[in-house]
N, C-alpha and C. Protein backbone atom coordinates (compact mmCIF):
# COMPACT_ATOMS: atom_id res chain seq x y z
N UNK A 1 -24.30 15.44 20.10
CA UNK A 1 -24.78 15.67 18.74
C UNK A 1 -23.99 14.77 17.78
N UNK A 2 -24.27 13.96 16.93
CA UNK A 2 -24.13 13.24 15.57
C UNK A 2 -23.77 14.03 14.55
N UNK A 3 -22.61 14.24 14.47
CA UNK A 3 -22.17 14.94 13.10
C UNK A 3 -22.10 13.85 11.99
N UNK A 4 -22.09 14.60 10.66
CA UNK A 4 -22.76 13.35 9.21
C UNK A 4 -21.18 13.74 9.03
N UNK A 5 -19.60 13.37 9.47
CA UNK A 5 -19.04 13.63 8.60
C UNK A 5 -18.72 12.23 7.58
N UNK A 6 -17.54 12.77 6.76
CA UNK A 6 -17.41 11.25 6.06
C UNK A 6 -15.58 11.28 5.76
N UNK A 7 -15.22 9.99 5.79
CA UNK A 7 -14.24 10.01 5.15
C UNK A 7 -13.75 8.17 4.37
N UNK A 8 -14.03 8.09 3.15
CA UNK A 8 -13.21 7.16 2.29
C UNK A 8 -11.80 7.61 1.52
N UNK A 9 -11.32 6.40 1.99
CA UNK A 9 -9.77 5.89 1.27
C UNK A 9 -9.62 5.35 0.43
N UNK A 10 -8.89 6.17 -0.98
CA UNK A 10 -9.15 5.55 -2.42
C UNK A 10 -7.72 4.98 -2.99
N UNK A 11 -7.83 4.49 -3.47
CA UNK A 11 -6.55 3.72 -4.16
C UNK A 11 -6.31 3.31 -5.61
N UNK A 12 -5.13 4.01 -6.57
CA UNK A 12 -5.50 3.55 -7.85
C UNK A 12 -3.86 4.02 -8.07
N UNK A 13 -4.05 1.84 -8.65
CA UNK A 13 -2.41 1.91 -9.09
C UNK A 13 -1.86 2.66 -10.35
N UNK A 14 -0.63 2.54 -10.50
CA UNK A 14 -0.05 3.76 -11.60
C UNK A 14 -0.49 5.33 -10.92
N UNK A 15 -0.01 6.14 -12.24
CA UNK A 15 -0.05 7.35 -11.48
C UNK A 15 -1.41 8.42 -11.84
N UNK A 16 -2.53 7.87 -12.13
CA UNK A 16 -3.69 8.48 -12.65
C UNK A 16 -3.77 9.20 -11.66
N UNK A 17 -4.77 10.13 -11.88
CA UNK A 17 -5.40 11.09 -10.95
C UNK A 17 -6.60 11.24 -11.34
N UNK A 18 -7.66 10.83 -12.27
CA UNK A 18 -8.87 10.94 -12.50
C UNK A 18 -9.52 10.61 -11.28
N UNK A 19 -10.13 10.79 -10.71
CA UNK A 19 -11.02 10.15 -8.57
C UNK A 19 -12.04 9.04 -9.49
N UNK A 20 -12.37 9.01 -11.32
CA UNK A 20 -13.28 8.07 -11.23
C UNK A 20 -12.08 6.73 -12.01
N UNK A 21 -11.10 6.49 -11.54
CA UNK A 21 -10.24 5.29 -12.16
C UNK A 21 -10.18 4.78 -10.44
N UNK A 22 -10.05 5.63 -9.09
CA UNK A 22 -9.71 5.46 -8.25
C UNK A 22 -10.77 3.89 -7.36
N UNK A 23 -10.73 3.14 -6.63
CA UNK A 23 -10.97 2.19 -6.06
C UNK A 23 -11.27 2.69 -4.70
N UNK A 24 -12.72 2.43 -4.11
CA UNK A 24 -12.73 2.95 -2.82
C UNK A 24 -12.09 1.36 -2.08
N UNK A 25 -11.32 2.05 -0.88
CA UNK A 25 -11.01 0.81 0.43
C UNK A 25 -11.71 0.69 1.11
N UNK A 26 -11.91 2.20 1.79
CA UNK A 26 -12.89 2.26 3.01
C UNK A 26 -13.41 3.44 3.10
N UNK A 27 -14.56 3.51 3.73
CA UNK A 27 -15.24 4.99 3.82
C UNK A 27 -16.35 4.50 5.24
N UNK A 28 -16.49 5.66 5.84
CA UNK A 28 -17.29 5.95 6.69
C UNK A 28 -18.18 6.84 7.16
N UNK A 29 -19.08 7.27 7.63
CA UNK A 29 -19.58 8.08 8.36
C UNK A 29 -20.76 7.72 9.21
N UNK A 30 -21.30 9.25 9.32
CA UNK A 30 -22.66 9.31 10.36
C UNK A 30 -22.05 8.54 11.68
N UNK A 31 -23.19 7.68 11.89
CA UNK A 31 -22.84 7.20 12.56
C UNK A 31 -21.67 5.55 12.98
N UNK A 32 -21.49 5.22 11.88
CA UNK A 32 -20.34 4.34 11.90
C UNK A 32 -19.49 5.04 11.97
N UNK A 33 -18.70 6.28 11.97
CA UNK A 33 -17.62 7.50 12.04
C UNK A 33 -17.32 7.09 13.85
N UNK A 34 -16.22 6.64 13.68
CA UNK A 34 -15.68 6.96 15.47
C UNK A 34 -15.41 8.13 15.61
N UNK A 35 -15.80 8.06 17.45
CA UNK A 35 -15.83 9.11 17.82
C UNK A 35 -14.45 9.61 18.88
N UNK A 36 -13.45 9.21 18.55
CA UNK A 36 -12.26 8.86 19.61
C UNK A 36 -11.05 8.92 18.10
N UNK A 37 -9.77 8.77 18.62
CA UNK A 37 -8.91 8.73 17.45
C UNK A 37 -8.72 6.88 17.84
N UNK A 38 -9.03 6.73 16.30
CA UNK A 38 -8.64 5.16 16.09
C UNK A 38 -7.88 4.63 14.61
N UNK A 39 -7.32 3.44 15.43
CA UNK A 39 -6.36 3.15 14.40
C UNK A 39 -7.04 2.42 13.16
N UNK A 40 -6.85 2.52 11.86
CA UNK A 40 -7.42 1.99 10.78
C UNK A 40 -6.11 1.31 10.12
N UNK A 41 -6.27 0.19 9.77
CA UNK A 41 -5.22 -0.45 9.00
C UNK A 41 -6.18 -1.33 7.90
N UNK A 42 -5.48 -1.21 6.50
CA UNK A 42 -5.52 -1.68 5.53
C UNK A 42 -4.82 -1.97 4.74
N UNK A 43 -5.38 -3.07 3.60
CA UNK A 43 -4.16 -3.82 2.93
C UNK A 43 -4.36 -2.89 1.50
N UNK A 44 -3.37 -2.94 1.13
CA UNK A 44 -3.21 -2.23 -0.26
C UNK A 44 -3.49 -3.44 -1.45
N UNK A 45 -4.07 -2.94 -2.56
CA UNK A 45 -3.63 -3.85 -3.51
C UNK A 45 -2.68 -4.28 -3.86
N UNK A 46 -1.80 -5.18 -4.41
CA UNK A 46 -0.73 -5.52 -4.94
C UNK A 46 -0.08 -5.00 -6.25
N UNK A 47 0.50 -3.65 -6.39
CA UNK A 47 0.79 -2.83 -7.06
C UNK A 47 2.16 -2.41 -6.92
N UNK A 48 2.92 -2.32 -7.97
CA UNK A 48 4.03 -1.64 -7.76
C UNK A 48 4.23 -0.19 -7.58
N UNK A 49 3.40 0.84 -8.11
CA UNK A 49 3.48 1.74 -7.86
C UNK A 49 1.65 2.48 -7.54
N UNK A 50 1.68 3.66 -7.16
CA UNK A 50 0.18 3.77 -7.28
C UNK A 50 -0.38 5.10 -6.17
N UNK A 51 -1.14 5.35 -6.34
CA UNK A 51 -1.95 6.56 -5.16
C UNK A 51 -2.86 6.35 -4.30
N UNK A 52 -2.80 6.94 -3.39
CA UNK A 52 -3.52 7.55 -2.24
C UNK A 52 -4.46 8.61 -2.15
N UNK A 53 -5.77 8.15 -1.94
CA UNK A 53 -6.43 9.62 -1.98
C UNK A 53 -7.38 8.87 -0.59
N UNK A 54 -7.48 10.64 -0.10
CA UNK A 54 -8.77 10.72 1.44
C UNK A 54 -9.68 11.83 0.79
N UNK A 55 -10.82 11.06 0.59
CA UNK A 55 -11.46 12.10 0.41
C UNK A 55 -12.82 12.52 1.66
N UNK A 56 -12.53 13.55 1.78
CA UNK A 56 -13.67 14.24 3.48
C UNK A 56 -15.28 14.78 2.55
N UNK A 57 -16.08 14.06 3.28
CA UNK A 57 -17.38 14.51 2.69
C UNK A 57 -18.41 14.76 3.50
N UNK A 58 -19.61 15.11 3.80
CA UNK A 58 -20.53 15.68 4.96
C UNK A 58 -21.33 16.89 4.25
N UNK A 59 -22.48 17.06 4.38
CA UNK A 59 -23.87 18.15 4.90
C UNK A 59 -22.84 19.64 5.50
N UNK A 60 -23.13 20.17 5.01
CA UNK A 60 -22.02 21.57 5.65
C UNK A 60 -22.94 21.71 7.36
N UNK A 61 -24.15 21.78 6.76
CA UNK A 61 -24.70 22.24 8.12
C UNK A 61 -24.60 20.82 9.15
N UNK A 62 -24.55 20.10 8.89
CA UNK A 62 -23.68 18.85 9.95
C UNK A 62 -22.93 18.09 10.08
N UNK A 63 -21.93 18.73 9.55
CA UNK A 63 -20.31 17.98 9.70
C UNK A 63 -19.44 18.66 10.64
N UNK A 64 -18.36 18.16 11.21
CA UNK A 64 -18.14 19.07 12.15
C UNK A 64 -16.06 19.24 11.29
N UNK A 65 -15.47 18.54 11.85
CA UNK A 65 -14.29 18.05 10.77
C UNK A 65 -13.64 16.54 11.21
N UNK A 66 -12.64 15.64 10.12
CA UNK A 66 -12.15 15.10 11.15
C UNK A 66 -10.70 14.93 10.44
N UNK A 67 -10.05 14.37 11.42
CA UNK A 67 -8.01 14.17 11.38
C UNK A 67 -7.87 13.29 11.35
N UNK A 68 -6.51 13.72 10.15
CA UNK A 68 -5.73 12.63 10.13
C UNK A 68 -4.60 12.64 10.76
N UNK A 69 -4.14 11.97 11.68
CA UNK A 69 -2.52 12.26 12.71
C UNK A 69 -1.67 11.87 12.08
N UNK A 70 -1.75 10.59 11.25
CA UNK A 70 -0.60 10.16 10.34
C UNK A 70 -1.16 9.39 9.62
N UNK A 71 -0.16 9.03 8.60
CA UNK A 71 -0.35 8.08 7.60
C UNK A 71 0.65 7.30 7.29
N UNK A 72 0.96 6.20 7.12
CA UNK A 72 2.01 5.76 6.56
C UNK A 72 2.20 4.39 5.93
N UNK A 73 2.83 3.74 5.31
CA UNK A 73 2.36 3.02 4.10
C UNK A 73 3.74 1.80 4.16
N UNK A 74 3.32 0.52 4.52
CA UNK A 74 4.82 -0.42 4.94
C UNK A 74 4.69 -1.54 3.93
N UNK A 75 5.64 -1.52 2.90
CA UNK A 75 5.82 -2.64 2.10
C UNK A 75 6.18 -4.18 2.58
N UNK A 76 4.83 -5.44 2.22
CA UNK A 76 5.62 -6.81 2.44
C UNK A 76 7.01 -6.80 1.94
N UNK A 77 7.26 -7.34 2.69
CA UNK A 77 8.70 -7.91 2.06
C UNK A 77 8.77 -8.82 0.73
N UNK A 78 9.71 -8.81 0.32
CA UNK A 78 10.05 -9.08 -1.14
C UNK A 78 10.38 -10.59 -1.35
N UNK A 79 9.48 -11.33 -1.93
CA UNK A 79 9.54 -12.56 -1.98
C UNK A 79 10.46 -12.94 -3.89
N UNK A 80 11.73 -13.37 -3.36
CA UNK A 80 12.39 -13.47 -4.39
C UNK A 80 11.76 -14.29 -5.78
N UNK A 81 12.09 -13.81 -7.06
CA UNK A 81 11.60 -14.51 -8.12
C UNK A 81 12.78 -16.19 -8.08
N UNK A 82 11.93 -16.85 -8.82
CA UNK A 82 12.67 -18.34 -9.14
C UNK A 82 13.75 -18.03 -10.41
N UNK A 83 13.78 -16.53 -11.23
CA UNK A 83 15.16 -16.39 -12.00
C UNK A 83 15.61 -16.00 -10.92
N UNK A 84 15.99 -15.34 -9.58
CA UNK A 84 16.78 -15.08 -9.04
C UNK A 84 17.55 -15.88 -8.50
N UNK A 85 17.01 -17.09 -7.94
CA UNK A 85 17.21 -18.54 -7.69
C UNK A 85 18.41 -19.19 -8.69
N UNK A 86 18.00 -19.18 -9.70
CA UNK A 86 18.66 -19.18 -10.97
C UNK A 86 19.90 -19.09 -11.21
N UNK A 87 19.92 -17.78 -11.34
CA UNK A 87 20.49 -16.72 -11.23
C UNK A 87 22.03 -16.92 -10.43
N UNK A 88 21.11 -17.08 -8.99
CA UNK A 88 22.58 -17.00 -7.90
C UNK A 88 23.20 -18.62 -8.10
N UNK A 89 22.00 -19.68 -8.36
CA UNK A 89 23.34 -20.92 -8.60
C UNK A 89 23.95 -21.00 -9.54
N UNK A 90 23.43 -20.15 -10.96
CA UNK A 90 23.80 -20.50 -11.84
C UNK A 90 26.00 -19.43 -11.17
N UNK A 91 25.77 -18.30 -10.89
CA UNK A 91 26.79 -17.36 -10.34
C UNK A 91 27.30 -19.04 -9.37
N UNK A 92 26.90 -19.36 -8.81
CA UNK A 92 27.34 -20.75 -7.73
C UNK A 92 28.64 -21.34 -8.63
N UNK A 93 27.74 -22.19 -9.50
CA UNK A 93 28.11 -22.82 -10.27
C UNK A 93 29.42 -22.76 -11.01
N UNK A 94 29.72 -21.20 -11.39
CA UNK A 94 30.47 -21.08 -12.15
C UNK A 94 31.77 -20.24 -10.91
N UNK A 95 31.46 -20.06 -9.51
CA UNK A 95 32.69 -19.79 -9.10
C UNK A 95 32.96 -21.51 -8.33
N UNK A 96 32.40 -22.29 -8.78
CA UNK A 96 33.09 -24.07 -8.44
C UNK A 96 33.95 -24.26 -9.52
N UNK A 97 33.55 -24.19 -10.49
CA UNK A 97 34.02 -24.25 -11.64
C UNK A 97 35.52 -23.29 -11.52
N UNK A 98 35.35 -21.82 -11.98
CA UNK A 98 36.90 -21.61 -11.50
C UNK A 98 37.67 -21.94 -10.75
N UNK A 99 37.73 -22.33 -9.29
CA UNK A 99 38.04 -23.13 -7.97
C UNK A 99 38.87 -24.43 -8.45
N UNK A 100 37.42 -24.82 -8.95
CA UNK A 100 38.25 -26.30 -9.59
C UNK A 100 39.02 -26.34 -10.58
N UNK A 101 39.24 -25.75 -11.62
CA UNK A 101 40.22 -25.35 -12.57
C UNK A 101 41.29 -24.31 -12.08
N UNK A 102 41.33 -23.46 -10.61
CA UNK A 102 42.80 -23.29 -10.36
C UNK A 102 43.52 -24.28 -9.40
N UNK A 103 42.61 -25.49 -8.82
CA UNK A 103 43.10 -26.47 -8.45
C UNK A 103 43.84 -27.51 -8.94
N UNK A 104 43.12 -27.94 -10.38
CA UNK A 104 43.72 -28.74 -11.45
C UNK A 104 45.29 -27.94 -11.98
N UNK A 105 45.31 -26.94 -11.74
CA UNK A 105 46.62 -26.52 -12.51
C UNK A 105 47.44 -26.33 -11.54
């Protein structure tokens, strides 16, 4: 039997909670709905902060349910700004500078 269930993954940066500011990722059902536990991976927008919503949808009289086993959420790594760059030669710079002036004396 073909259960109609459904499930889309919504996303909306900052901390709103209105579901109509939210961004669908992905959603499924009927029959595009696997029928096995499978892995789903997606990219997040590029946001500093922001939410997560699953929302489960289906026909009462033909949905059956479905799970989530986990979730979990892995930040790219942090690609330094060009003030940081800056920053550390400018810090460079100025411990040569002391170095060389307790050398001169």
């Amino acid at each position: 039997m073909l259960f109609d269930d459904g499930l889309e993954v919504l996303f909306h940066a900052g901390a709103g909670t209105d579901i109509l500011t939210f961004t669908s990722l992905s959603s499924r059902n009927g029959a595009a709905y696997p029928s096995a536990w499978t892995k789903l991976t997606l990219n997040l927008p590029n946001a500093v902060t922001g939410r997560i919503a699953f929302r489960y949808f289906g026909d009462a009289d033909t949905a059956n349910y479905i799970g989530l086993d986990s979730v979990s959420v892995d930040a790219a790594p942090a690609i330094p700004e060009p003030s940081t760059y800056a920053l550390m030669a400018l810090g460079l710079a100025g411990l040569a500078l002391v170095r060389r002036n307790r050398r001169a004396a």
